[in-house]
Structure formats: C-alpha cells, structure tokens
C-alpha atoms as a PDB file:
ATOM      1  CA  UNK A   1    -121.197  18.748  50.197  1.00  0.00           C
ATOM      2  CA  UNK A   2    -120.521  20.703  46.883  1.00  0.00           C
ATOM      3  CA  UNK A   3    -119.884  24.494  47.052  1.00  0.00           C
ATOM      4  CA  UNK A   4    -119.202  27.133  45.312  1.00  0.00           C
ATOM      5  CA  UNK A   5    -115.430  28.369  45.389  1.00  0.00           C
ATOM      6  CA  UNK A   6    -116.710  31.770  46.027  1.00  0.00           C
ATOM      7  CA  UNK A   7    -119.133  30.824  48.835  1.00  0.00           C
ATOM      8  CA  UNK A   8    -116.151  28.590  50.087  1.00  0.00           C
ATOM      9  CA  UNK A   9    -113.897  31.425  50.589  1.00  0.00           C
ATOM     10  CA  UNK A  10    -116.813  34.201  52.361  1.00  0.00           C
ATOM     11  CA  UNK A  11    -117.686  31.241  54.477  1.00  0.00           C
ATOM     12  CA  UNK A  12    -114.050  31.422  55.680  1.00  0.00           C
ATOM     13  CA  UNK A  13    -113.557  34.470  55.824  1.00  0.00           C
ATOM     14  CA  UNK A  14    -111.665  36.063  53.469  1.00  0.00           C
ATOM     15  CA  UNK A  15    -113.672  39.289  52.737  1.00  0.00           C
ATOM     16  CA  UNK A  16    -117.620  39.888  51.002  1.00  0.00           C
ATOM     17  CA  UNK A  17    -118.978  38.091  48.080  1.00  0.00           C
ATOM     18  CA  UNK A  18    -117.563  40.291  45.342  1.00  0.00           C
ATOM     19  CA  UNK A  19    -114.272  40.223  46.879  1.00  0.00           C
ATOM     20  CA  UNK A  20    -114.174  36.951  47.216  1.00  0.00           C
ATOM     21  CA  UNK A  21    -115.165  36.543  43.374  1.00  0.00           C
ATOM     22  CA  UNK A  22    -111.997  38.384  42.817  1.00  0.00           C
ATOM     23  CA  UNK A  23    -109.741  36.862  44.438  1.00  0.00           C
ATOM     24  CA  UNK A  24    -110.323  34.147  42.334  1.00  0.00           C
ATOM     25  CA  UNK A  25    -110.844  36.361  38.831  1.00  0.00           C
ATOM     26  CA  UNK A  26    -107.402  37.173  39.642  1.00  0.00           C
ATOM     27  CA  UNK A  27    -106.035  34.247  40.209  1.00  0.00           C
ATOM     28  CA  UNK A  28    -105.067  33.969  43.598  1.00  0.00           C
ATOM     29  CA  UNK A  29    -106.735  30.890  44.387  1.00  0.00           C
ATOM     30  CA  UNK A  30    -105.516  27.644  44.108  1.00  0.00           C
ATOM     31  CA  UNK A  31    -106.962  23.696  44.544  1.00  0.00           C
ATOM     32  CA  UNK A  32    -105.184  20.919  44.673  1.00  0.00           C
ATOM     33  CA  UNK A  33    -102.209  23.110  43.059  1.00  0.00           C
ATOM     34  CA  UNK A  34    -104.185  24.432  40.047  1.00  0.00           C
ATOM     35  CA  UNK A  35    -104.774  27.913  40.149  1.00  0.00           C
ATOM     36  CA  UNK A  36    -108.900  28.168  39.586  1.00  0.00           C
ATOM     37  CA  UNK A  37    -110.527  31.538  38.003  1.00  0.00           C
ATOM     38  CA  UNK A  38    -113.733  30.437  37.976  1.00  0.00           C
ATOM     39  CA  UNK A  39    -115.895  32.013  41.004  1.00  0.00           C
ATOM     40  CA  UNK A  40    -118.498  29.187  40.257  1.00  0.00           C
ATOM     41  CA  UNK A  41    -116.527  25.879  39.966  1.00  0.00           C
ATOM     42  CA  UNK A  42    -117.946  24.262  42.710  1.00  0.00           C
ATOM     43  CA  UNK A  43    -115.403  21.781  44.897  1.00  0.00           C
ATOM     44  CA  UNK A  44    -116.303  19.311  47.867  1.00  0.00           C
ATOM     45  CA  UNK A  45    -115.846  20.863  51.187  1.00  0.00           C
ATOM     46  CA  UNK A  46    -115.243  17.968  52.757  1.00  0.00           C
ATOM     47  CA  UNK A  47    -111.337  17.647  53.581  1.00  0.00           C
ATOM     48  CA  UNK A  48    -111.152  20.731  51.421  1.00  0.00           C
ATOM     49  CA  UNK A  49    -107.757  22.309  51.098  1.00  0.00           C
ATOM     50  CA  UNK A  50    -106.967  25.633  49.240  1.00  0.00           C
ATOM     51  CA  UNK A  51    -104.537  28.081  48.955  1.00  0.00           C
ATOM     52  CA  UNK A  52    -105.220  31.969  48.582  1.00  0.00           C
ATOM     53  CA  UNK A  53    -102.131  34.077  47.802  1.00  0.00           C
ATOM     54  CA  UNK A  54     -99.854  30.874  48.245  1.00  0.00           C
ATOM     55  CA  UNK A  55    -101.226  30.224  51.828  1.00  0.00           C
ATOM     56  CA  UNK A  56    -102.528  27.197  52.345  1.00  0.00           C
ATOM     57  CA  UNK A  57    -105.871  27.028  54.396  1.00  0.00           C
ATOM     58  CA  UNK A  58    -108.469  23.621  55.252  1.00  0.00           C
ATOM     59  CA  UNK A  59    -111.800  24.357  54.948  1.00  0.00           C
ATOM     60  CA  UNK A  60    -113.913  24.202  58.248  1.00  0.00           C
ATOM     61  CA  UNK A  61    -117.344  25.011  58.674  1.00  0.00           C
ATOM     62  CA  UNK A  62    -116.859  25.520  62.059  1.00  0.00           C
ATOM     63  CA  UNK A  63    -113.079  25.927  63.332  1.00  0.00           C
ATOM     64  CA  UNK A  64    -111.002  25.814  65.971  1.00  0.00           C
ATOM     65  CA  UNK A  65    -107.881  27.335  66.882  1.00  0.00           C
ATOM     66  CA  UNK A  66    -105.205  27.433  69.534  1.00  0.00           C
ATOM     67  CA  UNK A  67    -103.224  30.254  70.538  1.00  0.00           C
ATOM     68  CA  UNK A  68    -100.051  30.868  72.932  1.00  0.00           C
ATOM     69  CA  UNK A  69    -101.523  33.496  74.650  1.00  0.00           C
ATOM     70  CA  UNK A  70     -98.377  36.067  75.578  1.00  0.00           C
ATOM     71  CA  UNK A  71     -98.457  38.476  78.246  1.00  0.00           C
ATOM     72  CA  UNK A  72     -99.948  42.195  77.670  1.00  0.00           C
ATOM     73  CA  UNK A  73    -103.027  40.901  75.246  1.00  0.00           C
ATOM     74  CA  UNK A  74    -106.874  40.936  76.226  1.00  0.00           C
ATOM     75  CA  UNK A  75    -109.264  38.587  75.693  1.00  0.00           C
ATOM     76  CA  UNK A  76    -111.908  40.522  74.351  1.00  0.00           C
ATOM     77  CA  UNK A  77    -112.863  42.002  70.842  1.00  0.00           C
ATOM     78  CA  UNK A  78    -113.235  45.530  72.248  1.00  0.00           C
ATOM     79  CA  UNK A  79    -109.928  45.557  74.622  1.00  0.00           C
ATOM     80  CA  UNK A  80    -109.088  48.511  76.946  1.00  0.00           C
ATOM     81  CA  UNK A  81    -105.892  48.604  78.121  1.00  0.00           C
ATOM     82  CA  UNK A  82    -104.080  46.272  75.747  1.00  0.00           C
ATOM     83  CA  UNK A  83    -104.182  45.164  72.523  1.00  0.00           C
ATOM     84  CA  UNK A  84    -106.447  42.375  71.451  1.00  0.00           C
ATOM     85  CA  UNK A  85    -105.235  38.799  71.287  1.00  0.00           C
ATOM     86  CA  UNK A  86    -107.547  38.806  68.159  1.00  0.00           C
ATOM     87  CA  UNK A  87    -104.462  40.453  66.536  1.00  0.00           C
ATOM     88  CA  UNK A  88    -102.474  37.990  66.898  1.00  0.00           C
ATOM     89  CA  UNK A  89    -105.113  36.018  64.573  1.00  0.00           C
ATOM     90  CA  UNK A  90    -104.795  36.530  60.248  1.00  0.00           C
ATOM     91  CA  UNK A  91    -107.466  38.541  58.942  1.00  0.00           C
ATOM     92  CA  UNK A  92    -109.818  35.707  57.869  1.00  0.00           C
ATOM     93  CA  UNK A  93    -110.156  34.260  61.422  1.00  0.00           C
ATOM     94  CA  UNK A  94    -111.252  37.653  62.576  1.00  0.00           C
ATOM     95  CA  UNK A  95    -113.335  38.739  59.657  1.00  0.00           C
ATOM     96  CA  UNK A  96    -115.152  34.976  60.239  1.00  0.00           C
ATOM     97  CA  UNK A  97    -115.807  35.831  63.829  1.00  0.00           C
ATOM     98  CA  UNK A  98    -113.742  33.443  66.020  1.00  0.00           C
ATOM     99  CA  UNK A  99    -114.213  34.258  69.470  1.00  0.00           C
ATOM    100  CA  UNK A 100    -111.884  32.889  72.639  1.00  0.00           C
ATOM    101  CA  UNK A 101    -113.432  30.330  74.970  1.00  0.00           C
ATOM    102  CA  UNK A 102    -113.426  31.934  78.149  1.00  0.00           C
ATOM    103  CA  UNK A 103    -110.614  34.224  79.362  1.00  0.00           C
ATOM    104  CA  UNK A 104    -106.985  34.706  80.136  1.00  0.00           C
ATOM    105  CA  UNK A 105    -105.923  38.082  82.339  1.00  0.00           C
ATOM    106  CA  UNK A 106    -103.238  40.507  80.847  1.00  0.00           C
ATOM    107  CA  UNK A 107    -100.457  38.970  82.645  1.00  0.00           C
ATOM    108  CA  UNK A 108    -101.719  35.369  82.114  1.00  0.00           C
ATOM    109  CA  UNK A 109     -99.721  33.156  79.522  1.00  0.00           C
ATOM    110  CA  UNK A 110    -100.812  29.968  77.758  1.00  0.00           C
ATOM    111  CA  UNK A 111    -103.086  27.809  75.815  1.00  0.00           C
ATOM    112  CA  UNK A 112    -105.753  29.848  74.588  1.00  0.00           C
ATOM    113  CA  UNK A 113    -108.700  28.310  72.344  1.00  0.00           C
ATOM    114  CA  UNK A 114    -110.516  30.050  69.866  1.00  0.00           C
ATOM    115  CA  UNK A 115    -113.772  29.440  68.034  1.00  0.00           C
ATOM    116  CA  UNK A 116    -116.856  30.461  65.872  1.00  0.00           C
ATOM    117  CA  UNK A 117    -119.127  27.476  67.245  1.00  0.00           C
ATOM    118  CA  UNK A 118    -121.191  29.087  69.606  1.00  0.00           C
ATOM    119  CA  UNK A 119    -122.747  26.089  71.257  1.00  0.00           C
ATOM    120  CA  UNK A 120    -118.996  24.458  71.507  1.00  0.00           C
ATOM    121  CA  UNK A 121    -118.150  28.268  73.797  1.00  0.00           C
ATOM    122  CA  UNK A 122    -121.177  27.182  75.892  1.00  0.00           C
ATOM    123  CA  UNK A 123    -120.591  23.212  76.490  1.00  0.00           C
ATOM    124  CA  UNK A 124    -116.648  24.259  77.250  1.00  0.00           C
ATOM    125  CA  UNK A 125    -117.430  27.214  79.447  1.00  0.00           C
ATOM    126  CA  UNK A 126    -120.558  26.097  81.561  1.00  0.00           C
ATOM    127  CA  UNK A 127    -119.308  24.600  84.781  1.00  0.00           C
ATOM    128  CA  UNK A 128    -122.040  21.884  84.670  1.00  0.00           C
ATOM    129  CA  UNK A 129    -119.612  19.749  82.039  1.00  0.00           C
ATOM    130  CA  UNK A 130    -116.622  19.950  84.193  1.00  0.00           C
ATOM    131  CA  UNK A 131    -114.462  20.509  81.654  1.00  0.00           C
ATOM    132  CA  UNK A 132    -110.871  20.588  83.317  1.00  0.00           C
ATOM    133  CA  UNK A 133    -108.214  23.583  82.866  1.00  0.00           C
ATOM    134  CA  UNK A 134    -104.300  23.187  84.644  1.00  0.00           C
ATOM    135  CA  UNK A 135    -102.913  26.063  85.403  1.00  0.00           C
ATOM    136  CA  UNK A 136     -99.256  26.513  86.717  1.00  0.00           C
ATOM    137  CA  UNK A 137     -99.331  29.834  89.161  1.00  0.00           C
ATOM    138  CA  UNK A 138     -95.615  31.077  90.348  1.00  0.00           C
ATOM    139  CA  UNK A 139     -96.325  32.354  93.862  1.00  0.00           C
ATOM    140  CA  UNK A 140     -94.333  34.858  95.934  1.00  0.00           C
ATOM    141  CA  UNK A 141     -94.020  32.505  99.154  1.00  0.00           C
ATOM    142  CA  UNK A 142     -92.987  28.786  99.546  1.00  0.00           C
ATOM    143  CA  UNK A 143     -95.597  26.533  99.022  1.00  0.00           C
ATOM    144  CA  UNK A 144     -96.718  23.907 101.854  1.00  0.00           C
ATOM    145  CA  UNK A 145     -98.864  20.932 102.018  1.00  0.00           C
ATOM    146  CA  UNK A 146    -101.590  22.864 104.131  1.00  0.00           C
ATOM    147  CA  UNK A 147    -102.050  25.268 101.284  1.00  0.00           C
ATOM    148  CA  UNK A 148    -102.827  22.232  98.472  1.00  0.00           C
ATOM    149  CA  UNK A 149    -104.822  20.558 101.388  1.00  0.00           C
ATOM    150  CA  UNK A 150    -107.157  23.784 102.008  1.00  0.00           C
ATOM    151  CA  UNK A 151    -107.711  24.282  98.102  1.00  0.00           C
ATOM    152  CA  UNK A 152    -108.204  20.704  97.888  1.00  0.00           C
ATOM    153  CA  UNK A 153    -111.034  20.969 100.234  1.00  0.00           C
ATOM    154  CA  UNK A 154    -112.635  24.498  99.307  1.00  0.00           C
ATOM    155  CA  UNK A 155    -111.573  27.735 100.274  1.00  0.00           C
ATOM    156  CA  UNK A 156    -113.804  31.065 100.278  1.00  0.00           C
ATOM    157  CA  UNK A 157    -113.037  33.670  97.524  1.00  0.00           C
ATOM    158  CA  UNK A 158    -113.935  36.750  98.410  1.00  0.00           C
ATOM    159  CA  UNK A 159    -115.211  39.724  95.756  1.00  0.00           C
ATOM    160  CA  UNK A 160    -112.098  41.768  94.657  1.00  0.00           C
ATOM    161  CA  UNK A 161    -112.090  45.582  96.305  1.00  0.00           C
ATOM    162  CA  UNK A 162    -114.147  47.829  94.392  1.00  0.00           C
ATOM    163  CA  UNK A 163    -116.356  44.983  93.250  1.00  0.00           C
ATOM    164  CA  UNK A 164    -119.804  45.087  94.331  1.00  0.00           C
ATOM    165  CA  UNK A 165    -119.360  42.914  97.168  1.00  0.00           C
ATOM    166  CA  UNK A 166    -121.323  39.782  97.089  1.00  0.00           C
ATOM    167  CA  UNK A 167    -121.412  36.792  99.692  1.00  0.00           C
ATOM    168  CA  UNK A 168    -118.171  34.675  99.356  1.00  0.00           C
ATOM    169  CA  UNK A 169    -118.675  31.644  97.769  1.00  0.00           C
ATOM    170  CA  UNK A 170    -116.656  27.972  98.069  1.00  0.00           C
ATOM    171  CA  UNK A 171    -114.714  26.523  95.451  1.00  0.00           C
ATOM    172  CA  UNK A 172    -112.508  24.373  95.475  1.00  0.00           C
ATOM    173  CA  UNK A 173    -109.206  22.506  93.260  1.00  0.00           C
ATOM    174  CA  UNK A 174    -109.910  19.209  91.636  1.00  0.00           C
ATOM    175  CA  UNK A 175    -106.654  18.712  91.768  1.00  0.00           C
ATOM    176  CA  UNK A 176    -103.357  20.731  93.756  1.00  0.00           C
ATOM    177  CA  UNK A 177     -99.580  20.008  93.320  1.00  0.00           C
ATOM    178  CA  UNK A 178     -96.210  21.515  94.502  1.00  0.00           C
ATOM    179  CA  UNK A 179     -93.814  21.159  91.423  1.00  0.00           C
ATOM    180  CA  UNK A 180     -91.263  23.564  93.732  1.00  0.00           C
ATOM    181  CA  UNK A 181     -90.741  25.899  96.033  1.00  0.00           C
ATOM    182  CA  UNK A 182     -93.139  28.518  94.259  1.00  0.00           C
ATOM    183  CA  UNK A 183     -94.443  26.400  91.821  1.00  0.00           C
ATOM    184  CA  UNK A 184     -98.031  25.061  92.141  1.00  0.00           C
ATOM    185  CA  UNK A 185    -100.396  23.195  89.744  1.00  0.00           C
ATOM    186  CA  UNK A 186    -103.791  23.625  89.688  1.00  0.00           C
ATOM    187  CA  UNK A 187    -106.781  21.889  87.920  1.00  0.00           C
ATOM    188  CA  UNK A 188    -109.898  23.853  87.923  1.00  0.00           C
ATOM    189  CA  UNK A 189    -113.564  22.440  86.549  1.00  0.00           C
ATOM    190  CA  UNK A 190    -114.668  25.941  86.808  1.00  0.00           C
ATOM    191  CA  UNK A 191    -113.399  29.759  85.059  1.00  0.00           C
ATOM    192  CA  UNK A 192    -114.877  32.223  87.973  1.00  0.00           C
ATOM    193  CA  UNK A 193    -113.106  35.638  87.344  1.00  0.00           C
ATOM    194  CA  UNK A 194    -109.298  36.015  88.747  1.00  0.00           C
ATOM    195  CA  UNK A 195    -110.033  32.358  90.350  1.00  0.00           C
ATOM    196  CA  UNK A 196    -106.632  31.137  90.434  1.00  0.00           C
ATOM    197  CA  UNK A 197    -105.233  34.105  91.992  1.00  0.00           C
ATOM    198  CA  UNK A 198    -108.058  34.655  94.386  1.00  0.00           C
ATOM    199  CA  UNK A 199    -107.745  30.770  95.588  1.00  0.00           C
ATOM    200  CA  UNK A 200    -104.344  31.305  95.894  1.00  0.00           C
ATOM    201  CA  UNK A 201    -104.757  34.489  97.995  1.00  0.00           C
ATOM    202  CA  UNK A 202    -107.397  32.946 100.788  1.00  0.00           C
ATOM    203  CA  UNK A 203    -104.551  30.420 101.520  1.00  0.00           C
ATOM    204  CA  UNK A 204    -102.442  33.018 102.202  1.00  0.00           C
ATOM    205  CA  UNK A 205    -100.347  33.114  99.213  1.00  0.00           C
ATOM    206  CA  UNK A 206     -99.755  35.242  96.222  1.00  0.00           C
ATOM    207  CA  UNK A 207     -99.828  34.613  92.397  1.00  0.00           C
ATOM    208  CA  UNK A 208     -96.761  36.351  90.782  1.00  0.00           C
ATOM    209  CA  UNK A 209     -97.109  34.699  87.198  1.00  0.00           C
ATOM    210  CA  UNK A 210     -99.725  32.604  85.865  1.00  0.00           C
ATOM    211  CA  UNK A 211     -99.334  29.914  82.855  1.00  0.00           C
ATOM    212  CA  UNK A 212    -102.578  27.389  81.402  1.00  0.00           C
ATOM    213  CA  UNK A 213    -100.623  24.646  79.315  1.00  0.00           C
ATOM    214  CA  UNK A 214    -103.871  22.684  79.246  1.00  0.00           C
ATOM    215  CA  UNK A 215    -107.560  22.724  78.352  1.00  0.00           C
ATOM    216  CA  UNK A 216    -109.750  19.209  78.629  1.00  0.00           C
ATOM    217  CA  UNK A 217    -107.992  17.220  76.279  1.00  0.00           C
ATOM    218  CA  UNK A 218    -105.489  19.627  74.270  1.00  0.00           C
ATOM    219  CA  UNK A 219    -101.800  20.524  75.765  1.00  0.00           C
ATOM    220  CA  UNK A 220    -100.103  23.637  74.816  1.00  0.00           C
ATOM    221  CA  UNK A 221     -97.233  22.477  72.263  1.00  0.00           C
ATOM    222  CA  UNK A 222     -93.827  23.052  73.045  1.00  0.00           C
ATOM    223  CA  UNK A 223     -92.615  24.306  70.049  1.00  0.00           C
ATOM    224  CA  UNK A 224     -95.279  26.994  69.535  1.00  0.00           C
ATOM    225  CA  UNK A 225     -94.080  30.024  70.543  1.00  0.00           C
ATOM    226  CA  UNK A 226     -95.666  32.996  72.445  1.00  0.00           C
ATOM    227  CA  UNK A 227     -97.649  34.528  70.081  1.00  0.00           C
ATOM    228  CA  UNK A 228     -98.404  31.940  67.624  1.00  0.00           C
ATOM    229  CA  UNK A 229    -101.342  30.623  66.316  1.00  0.00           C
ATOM    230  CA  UNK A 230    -102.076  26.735  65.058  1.00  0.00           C
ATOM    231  CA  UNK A 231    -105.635  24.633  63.944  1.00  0.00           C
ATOM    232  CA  UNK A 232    -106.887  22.182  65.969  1.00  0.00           C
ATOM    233  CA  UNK A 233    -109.579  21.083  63.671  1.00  0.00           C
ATOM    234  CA  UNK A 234    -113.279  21.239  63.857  1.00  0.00           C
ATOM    235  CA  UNK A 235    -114.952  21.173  67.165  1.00  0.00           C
ATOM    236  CA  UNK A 236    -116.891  18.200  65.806  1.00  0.00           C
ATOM    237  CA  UNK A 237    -113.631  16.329  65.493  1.00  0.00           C
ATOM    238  CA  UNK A 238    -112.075  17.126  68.731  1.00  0.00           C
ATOM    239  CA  UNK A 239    -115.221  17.517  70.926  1.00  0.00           C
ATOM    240  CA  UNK A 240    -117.415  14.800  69.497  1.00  0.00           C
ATOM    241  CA  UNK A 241    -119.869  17.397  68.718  1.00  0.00           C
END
C-alpha cells in the first residue's frame, strides 16, 4: 500500500505531522539513496526502507524488537527505582509506543521483546497459549536431582512478605536441568511475578542471578551486547499473526 512519505515517517515515529514534513523539507530523508523533499511523494510501504539523518530504518506497521536487557533497568514506562529499559530504545521506538512483553526484575538479564501490537502482548503473555520462556537462574546452593524433580512436578509459591497474602497456588517447570553445580535451566509456560525465584525458593534454594536467553521461538544472540537493541521484524512475520 502507497503512502505518503510524511505519514510514513509519524507512523514510525519520528515526531508530529509538521515535523515530520520537515524533516523531509530539509532534506534529511532518503529512499532508495535519493534524498526526497517532497512531504507528499508517496512510496510503497511494503519492504519499505528509508533513511532519516543517514540512519537507515524498515518500515513496519507493527514492529518488533529485541533487547539485551542489562541489570539495573525496569520494565515499565513510569519506572521507580531505576531507569527505564525504554531508554535504552532511539527516540522513534518510544515516541511510537513500543511496549515490553511481559517483565524482567532489576537484577534480571536477557532477551527482552518489545512491541506496539497490542493483541501480539496478549497472545504472548496469556498463559492459555503456552508460550515457552528458558531461564538460566545461578543459585546460592548445589543443585540436586530432587530439586528439578519437585519443580518438575509442581511446587507451591507462596505470596512474597508484605504482599497481601493469598492462598498458595501450584505451578510447576515444563522443563528443569542442572547445567552445574549452581546452574539450573528452567522452561516456564507461564510469567507469574518473581516465579523463577519463588520456585526456586520452595525447593529450598536461592536465586543469586537470573538470565532469559529465550522466548518461544527467538534466542538471545551472542554477539548483542548488554544494552543493545536489534529488529526482529513484524509480529505478523515471526508470529504468524
């Protein structure tokens, strides 16, 4: 579908209407190499790639992003404590409302997605689709095969102190491995809050440092840093939306 190179650019986020139209007056947008100063030469969207200020930047009506989450960043637009991992993100991913899917704690490292599909944040985060998360959790004491065995079967998790306290509920690990000592690998179909750590606790254990290198399909990267930011596409492409 045909748009307008102006439209193109609010609908990704790179500021209002009028300042969007002059971005391109002044010649800071480029297609297919040639710089364009006309607000209302209209381009094909699909496949689109354009370059604002010598960035380069695909055109997705919906997007999705990954992000090594480091330590010492919130998940959440309005963070308290820490900054925001939103600020790890360029202004246009922000300003076109990219949200994460689900949550990582302060301390918790790893693969982090991002998007502004809405019903994409729902199918991923609803436990009904099963949608499965590894995390790697360092723990303080060696690990043993009754610990994977119990959080293979279900284990209580009990509300945090402070918490209004609610009956415990049962959950359990789809799938539990010892990769050493203090190493353990966990796959979860479910994102209750502090769930890794609280598992880890009713065995009688303790979660030191937590890591996700995986969500459903997509594996953290090794050569993207803490920190760093990369596309994955369009939820429709990776999803099957």
């Amino acid at each position: 579908m045909k748009q307008r190179l102006s439209h193109i650019l609010f609908s990704q986020g790179f500021g209002t209407r009028r300042l969007c139209a002059g971005l391109v007056w002044n010649g800071e947008v480029a297609v297919a190499g040639q710089v364009v100063d006309d607000p209302d030469a209209e381009f094909e969207t699909e496949g689109l790639h354009f370059t604002v200020g010598g960035q380069d930047w695909p055109f997705f009506d919906k997007a999705l992003v990954m992000l090594n989450k480091p330590a010492g960043y919130e998940c959440s637009q309005k963070p308290r404590h820490h900054p925001s991992v939103m600020s790890l993100l360029p202004a246009p991913l922000r300003e076109r409302g990219l949200q994460p899917i689900g949550r990582l704690d302060e301390d918790t490292t790893g693969l982090l997605l991002l998007t502004d599909d809405g019903s994409l944040i729902h199918k991923l985060t609803s436990p009904k689709h099963h949608v499965p998360k590894v995390y790697e959790a360092r723990c303080k004491h060696p690990l043993t095969a009754a610990m994977t065995e119990q959080l293979l079967a279900g284990v209580e998790l009990k509300e945090p102190e402070g918490k209004f306290q609610r009956p415990p509920e049962t959950t359990r690990a789809e799938a539990a491995e010892i990769v050493d000592d203090t190493l353990l690998r966990l796959t979860l179909l479910e994102g209750k809050y502090h769930q890794v750590k609280r598992m880890v606790a009713a065995v009688g254990n303790r979660v030191e440092g937590l890591h996700r290198p995986r969500f459903g399909a997509l594996v953290l990267p090794a050569d993207l840093e803490p920190g760093q930011w990369r596309w994955v596409g369009s939820p429709a492409e990776v999803w099957g939306q």
